[in-house]
C-alpha atoms as a PDB file:
ATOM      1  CA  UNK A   1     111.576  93.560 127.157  1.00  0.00           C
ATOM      2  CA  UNK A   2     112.063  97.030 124.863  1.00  0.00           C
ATOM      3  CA  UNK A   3     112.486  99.765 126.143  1.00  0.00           C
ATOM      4  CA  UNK A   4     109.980 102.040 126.651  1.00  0.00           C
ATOM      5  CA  UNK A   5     110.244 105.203 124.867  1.00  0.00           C
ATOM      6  CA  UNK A   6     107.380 107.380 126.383  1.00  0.00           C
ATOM      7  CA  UNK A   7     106.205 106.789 129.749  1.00  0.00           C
ATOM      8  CA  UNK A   8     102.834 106.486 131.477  1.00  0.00           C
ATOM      9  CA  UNK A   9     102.671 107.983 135.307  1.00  0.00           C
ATOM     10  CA  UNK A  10      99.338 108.707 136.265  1.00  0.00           C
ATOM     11  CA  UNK A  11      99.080 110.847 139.395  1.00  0.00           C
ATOM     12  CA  UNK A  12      96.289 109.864 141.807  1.00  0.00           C
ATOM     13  CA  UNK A  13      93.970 112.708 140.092  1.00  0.00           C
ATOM     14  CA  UNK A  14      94.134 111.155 137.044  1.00  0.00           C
ATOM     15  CA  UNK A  15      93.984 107.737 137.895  1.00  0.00           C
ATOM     16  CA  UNK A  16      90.499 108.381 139.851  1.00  0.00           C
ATOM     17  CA  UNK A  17      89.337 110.639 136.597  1.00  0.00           C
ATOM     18  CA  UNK A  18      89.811 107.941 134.558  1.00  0.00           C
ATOM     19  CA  UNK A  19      88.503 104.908 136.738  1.00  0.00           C
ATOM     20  CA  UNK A  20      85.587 107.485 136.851  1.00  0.00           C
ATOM     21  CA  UNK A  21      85.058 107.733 133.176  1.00  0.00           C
ATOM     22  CA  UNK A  22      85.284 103.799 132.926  1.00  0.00           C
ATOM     23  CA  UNK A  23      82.783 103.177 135.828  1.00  0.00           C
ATOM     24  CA  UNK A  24      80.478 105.770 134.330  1.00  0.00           C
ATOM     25  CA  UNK A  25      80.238 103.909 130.823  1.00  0.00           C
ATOM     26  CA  UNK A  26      78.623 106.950 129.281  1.00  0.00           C
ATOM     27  CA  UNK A  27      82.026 108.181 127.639  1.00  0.00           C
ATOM     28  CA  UNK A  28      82.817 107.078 123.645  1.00  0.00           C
ATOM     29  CA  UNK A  29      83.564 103.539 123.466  1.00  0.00           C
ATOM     30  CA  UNK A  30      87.135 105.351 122.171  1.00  0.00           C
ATOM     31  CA  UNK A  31      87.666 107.331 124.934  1.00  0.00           C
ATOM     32  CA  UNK A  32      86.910 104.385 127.476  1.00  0.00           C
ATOM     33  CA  UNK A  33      89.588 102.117 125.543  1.00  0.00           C
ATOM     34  CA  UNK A  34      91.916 105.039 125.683  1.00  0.00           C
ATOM     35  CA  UNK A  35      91.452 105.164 129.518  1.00  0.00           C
ATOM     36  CA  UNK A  36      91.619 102.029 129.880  1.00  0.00           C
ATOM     37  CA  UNK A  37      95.022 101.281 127.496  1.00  0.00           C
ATOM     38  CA  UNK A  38      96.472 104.820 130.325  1.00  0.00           C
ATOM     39  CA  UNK A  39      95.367 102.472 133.317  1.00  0.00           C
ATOM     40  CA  UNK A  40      97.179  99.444 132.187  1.00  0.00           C
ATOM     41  CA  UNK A  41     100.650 101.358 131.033  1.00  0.00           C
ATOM     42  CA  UNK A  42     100.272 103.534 134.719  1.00  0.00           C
ATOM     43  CA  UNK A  43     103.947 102.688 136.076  1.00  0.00           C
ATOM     44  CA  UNK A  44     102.833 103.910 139.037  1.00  0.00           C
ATOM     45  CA  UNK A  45     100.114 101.169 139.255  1.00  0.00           C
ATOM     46  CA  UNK A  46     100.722  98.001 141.603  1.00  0.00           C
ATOM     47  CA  UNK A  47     101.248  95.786 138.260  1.00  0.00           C
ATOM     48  CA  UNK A  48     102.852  97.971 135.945  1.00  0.00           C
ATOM     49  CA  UNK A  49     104.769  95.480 134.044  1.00  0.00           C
ATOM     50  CA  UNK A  50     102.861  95.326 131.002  1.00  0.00           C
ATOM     51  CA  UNK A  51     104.380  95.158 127.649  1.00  0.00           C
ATOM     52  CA  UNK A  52     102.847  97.326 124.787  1.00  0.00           C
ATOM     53  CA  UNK A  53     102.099  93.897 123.405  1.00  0.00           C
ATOM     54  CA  UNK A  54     100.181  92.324 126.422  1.00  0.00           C
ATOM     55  CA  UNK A  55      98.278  95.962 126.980  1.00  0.00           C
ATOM     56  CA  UNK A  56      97.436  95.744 122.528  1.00  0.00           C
ATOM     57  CA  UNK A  57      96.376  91.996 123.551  1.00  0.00           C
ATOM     58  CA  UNK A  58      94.649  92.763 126.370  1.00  0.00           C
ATOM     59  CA  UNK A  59      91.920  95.558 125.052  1.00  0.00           C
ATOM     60  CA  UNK A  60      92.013  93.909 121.533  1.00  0.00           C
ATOM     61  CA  UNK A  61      94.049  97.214 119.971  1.00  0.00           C
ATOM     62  CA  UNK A  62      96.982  97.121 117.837  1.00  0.00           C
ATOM     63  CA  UNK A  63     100.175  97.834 119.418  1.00  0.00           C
ATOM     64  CA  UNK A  64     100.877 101.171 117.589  1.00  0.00           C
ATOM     65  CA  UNK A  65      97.808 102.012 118.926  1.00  0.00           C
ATOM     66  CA  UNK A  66      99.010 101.618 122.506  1.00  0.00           C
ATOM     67  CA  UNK A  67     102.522 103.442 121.644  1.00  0.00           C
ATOM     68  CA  UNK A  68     100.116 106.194 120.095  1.00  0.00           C
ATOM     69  CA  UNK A  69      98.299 106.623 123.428  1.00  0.00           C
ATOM     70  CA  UNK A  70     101.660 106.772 125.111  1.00  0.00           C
ATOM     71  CA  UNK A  71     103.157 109.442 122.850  1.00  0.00           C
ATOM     72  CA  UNK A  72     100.009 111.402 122.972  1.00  0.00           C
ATOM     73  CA  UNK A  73      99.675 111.027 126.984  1.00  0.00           C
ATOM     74  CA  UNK A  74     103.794 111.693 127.416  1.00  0.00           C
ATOM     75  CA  UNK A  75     103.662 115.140 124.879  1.00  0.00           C
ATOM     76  CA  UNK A  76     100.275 116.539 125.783  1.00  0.00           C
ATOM     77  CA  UNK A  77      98.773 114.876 128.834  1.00  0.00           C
ATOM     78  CA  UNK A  78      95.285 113.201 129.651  1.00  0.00           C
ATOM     79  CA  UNK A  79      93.117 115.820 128.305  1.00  0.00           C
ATOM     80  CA  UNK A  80      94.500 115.161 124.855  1.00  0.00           C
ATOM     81  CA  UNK A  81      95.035 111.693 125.090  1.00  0.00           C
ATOM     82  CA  UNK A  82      90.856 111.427 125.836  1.00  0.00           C
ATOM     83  CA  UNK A  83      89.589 114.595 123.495  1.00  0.00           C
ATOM     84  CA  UNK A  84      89.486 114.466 120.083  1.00  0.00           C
ATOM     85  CA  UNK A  85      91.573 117.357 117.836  1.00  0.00           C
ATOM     86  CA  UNK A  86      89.347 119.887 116.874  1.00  0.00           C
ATOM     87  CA  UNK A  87      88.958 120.187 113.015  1.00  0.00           C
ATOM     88  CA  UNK A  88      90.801 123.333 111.662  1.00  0.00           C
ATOM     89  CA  UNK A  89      88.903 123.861 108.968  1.00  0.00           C
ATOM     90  CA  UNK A  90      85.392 122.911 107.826  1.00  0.00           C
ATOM     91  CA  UNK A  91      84.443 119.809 105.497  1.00  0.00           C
ATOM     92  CA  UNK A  92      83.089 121.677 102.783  1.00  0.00           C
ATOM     93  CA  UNK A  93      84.237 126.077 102.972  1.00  0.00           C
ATOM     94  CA  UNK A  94      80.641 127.782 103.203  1.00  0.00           C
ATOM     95  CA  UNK A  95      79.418 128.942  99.813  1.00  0.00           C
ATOM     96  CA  UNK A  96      77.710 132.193 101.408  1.00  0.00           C
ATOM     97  CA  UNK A  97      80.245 134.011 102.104  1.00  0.00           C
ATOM     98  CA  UNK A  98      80.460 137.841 104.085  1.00  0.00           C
ATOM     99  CA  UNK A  99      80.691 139.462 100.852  1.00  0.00           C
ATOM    100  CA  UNK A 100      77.884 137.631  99.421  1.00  0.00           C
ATOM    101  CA  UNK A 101      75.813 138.198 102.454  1.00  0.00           C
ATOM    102  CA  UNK A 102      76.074 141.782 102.238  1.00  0.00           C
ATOM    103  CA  UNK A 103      75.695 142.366  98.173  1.00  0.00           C
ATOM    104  CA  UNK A 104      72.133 140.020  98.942  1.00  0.00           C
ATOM    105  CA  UNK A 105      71.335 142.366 102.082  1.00  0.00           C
ATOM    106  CA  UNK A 106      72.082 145.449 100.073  1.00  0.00           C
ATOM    107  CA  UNK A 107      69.761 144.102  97.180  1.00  0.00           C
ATOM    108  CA  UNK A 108      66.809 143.177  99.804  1.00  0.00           C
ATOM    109  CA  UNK A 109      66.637 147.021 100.425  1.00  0.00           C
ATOM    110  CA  UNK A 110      66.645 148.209  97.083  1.00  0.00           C
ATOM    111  CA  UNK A 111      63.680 148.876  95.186  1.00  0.00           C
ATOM    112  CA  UNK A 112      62.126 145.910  93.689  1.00  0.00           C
ATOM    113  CA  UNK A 113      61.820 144.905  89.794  1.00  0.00           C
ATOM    114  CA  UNK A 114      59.647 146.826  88.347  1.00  0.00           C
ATOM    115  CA  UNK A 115      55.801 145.199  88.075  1.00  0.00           C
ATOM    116  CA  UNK A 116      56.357 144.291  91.947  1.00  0.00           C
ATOM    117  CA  UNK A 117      55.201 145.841  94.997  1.00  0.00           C
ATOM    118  CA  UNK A 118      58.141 143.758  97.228  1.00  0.00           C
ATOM    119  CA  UNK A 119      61.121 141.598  96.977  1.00  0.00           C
ATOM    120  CA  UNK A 120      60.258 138.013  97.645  1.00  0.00           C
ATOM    121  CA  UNK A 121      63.008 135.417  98.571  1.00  0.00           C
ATOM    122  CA  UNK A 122      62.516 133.621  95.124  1.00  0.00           C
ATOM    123  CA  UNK A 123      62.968 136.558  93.391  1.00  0.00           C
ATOM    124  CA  UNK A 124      65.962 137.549  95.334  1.00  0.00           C
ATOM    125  CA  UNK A 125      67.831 134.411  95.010  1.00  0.00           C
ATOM    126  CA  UNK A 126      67.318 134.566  90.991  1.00  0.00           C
ATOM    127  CA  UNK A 127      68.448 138.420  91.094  1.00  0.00           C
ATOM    128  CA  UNK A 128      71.644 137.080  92.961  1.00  0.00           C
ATOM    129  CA  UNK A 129      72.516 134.731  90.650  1.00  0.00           C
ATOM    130  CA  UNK A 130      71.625 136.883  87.408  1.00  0.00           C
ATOM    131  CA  UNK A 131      74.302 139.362  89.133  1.00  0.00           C
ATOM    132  CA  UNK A 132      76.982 136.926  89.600  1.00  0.00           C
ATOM    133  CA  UNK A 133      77.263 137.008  93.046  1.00  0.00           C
ATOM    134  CA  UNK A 134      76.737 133.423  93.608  1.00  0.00           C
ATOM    135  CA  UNK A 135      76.573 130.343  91.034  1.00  0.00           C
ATOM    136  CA  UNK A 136      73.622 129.178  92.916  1.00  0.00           C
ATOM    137  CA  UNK A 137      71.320 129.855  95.805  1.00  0.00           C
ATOM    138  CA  UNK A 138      68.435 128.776  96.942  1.00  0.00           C
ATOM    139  CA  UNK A 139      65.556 131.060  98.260  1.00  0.00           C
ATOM    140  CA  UNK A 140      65.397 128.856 101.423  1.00  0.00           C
ATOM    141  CA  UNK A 141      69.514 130.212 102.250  1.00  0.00           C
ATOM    142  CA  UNK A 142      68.146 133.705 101.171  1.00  0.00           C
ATOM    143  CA  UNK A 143      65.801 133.283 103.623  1.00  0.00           C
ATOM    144  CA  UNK A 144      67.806 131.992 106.547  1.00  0.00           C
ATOM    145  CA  UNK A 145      70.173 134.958 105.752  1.00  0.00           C
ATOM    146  CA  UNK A 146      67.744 137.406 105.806  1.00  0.00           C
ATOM    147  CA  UNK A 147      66.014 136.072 108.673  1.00  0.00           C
ATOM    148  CA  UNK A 148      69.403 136.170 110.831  1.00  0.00           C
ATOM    149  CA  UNK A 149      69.522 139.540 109.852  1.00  0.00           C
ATOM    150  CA  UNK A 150      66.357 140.767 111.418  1.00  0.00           C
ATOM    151  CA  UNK A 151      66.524 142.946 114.442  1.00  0.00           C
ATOM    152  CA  UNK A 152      63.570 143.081 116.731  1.00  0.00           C
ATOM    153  CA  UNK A 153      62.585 146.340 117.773  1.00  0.00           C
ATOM    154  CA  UNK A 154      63.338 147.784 122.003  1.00  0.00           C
ATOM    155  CA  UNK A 155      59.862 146.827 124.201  1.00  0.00           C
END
């Protein structure tokens, strides 16, 4: 048998969370394999004598997988081992940005074109782009920025 690199020794707290999250069933189907993959490599458990290989072969995972849940439980503990990492940065950066937000406020409270009594959202959205603030904007988003904006006067 190889040697195991990073060990698996559930204390009785975290043994009974995650027999709890497996009982349950309402856990990811990921997060209830991952319990389940920290159950069977538990050397504190009765029959701890599992091989990376039999644990992989027993939950239908590849073995790496099984070392992965190790390393993860052994450097970080349960919590990360059954969490997912939190994305540092968004899929797609915002278009709107602060800056933009403001020149479009600041342009809602100027006087409007002449010919008009009011700005409308349609209008504001095409002066936005004529200025270069933004390549592109919708009047929906001018709306929805505007609208956030709004402060509701003390009852």
């Amino acid at each position: 048998m190889p040697k195991v690199k990073y060990r698996v020794c559930l204390s009785k707290k975290e043994r009974t969370a995650l027999l709890g999250i497996i009982s349950k069933g309402t856990a990811s189907a990921r997060t209830i394999m991952r319990a389940n993959v920290l159950l069977a490599a538990d050397e504190n458990s009765p029959n701890s004598k599992k091989t990376e290989a039999e644990i992989a072969e027993m939950f239908n995972v590849h073995q790496q997988t099984v070392h992965t849940i190790r390393k993860e439980y052994s450097e970080g503990g349960i919590d990360v081992v059954l969490s997912r990492k939190k994305r540092e940065t968004p899929p797609v950066e915002p278009k709107i940005t602060g800056e933009v937000e403001a020149k479009i406020i600041a342009l809602s409270c100027s006087a409007p074109p002449s010919g008009r009594s009011k700005w409308t959202l349609r209008l504001l959205a095409d002066k936005a782009v004529e200025l270069e603030y933004i390549d592109s904007i919708s009047h929906v988003a001018v709306g929805n920025l505007l609208k956030k904006r709004v402060k509701t006067p003390p009852s």
